[in-house]
C-alpha atoms as a PDB file:
ATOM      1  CA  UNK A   1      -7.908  27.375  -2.534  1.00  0.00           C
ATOM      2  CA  UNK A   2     -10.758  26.013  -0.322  1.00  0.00           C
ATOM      3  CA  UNK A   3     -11.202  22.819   1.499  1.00  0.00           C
ATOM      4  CA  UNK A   4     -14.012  21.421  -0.981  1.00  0.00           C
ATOM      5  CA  UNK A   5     -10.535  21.452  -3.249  1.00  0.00           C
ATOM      6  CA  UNK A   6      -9.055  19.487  -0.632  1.00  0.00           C
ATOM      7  CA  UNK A   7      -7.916  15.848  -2.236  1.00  0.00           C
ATOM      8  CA  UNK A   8     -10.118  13.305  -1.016  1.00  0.00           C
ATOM      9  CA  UNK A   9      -8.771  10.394   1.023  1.00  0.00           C
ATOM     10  CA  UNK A  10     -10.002   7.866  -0.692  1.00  0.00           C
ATOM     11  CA  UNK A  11     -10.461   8.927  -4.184  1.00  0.00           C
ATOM     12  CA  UNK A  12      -6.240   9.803  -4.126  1.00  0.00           C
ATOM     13  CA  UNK A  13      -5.857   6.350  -2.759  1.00  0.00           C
ATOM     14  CA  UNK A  14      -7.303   4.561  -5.605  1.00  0.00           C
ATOM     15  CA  UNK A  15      -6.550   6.859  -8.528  1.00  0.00           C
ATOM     16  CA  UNK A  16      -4.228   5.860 -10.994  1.00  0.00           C
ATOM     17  CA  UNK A  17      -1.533   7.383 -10.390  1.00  0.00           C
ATOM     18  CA  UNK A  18      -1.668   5.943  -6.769  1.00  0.00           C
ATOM     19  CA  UNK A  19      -2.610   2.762  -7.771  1.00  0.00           C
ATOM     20  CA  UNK A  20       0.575   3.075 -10.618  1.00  0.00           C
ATOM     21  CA  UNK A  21       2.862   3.431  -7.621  1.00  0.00           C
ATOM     22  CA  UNK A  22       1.710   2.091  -4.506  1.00  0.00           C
ATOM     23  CA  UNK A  23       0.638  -1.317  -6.371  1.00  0.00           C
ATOM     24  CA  UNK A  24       4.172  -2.390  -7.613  1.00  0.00           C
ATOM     25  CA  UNK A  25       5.327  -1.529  -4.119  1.00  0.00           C
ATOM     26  CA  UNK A  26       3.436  -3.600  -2.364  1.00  0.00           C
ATOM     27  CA  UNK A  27       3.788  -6.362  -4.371  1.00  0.00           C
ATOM     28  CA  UNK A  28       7.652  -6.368  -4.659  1.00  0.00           C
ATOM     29  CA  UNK A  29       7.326  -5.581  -0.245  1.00  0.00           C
ATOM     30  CA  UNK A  30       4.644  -8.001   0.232  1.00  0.00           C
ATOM     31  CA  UNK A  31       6.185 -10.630  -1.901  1.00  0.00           C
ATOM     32  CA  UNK A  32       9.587 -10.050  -0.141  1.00  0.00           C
ATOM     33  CA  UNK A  33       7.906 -10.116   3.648  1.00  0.00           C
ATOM     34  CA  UNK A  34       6.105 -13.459   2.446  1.00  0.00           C
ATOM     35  CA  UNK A  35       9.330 -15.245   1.599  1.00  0.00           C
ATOM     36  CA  UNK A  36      11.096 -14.272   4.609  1.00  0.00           C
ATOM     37  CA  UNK A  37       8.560 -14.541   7.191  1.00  0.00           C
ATOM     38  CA  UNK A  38       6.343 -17.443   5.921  1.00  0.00           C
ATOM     39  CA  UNK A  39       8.449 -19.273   3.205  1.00  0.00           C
ATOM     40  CA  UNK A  40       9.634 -22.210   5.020  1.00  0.00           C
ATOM     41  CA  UNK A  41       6.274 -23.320   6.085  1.00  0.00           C
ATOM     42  CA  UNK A  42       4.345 -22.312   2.809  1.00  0.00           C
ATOM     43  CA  UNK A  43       7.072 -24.432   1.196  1.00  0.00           C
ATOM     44  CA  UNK A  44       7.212 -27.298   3.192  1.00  0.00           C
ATOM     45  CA  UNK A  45       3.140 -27.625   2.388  1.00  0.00           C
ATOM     46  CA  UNK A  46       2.463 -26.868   6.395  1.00  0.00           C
ATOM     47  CA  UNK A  47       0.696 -23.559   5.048  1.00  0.00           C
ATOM     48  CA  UNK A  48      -2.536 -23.044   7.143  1.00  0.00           C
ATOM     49  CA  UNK A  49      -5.487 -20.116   6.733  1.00  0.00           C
ATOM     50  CA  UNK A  50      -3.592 -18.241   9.547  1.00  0.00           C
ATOM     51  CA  UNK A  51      -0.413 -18.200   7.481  1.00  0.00           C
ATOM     52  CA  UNK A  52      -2.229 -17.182   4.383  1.00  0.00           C
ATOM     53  CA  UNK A  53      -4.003 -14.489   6.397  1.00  0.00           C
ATOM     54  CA  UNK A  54      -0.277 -13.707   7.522  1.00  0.00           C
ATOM     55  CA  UNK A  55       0.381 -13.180   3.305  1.00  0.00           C
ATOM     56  CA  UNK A  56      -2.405 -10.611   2.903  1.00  0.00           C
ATOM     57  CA  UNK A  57      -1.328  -8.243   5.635  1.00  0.00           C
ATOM     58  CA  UNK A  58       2.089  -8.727   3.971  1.00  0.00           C
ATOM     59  CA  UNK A  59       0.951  -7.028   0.988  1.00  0.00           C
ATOM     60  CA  UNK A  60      -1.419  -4.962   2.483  1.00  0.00           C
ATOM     61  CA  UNK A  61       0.589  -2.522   5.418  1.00  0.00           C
ATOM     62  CA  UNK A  62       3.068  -1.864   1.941  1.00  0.00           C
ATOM     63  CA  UNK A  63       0.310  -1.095   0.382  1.00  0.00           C
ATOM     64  CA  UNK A  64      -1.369   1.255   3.365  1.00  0.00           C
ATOM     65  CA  UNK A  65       2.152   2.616   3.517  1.00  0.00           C
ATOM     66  CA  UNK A  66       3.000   3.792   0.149  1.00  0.00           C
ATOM     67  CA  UNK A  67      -0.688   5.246   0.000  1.00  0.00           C
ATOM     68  CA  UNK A  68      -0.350   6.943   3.053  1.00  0.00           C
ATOM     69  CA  UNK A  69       3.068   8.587   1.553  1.00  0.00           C
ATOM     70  CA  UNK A  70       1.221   9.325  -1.546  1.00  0.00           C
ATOM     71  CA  UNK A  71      -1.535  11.159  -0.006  1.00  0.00           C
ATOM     72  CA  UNK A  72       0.772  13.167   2.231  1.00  0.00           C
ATOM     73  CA  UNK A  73       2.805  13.876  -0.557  1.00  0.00           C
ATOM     74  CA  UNK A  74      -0.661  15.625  -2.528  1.00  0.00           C
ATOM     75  CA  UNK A  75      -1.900  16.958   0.361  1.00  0.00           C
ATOM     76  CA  UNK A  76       0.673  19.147   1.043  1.00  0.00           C
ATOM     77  CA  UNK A  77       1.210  20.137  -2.766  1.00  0.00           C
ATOM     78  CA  UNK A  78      -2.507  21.457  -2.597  1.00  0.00           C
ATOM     79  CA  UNK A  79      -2.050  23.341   0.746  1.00  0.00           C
ATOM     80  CA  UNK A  80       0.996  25.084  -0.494  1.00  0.00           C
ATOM     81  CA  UNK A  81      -0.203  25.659  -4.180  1.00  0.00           C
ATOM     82  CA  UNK A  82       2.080  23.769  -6.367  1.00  0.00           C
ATOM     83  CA  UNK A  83      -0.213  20.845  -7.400  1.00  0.00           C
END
């Protein structure tokens, strides 16, 4: 195999079948991390930009994460051979 068969960072990342797997993750972590961590104060109507900005990391290091895990995961199928 040579490296131009490498898999390419970003075009794993956001295939489908990454995008299949590492979506639902990150919402199901994300959604979880947002209740826990900023709840209260989202429900109590306190919510400000910082908190919201708080939300989107929450579902984006799951996402980042679960990517990261994918692309390991094809990497090393394509330098051993078993794609």
């Amino acid at each position: 195999m040579s490296a131009s068969d490498a898999p390419r960072l970003l075009a794993t990342v956001f295939s489908a079948p990454s995008l299949s797997r590492c979506v639902p993750i990150a919402i199901l972590v994300g959604t979880l991390l947002s209740l826990v961590n900023q709840g209260t104060v989202i429900a109590s109507g306190d919510a400000t930009a910082a908190t919201w900005w708080r939300v989107l990391f929450n579902y984006l290091v799951p996402f980042c994460v679960s990517s990261a895990g994918f692309f390991s995961c094809r990497r090393a199928a394509w330098r051993t051979g078993t794609r």
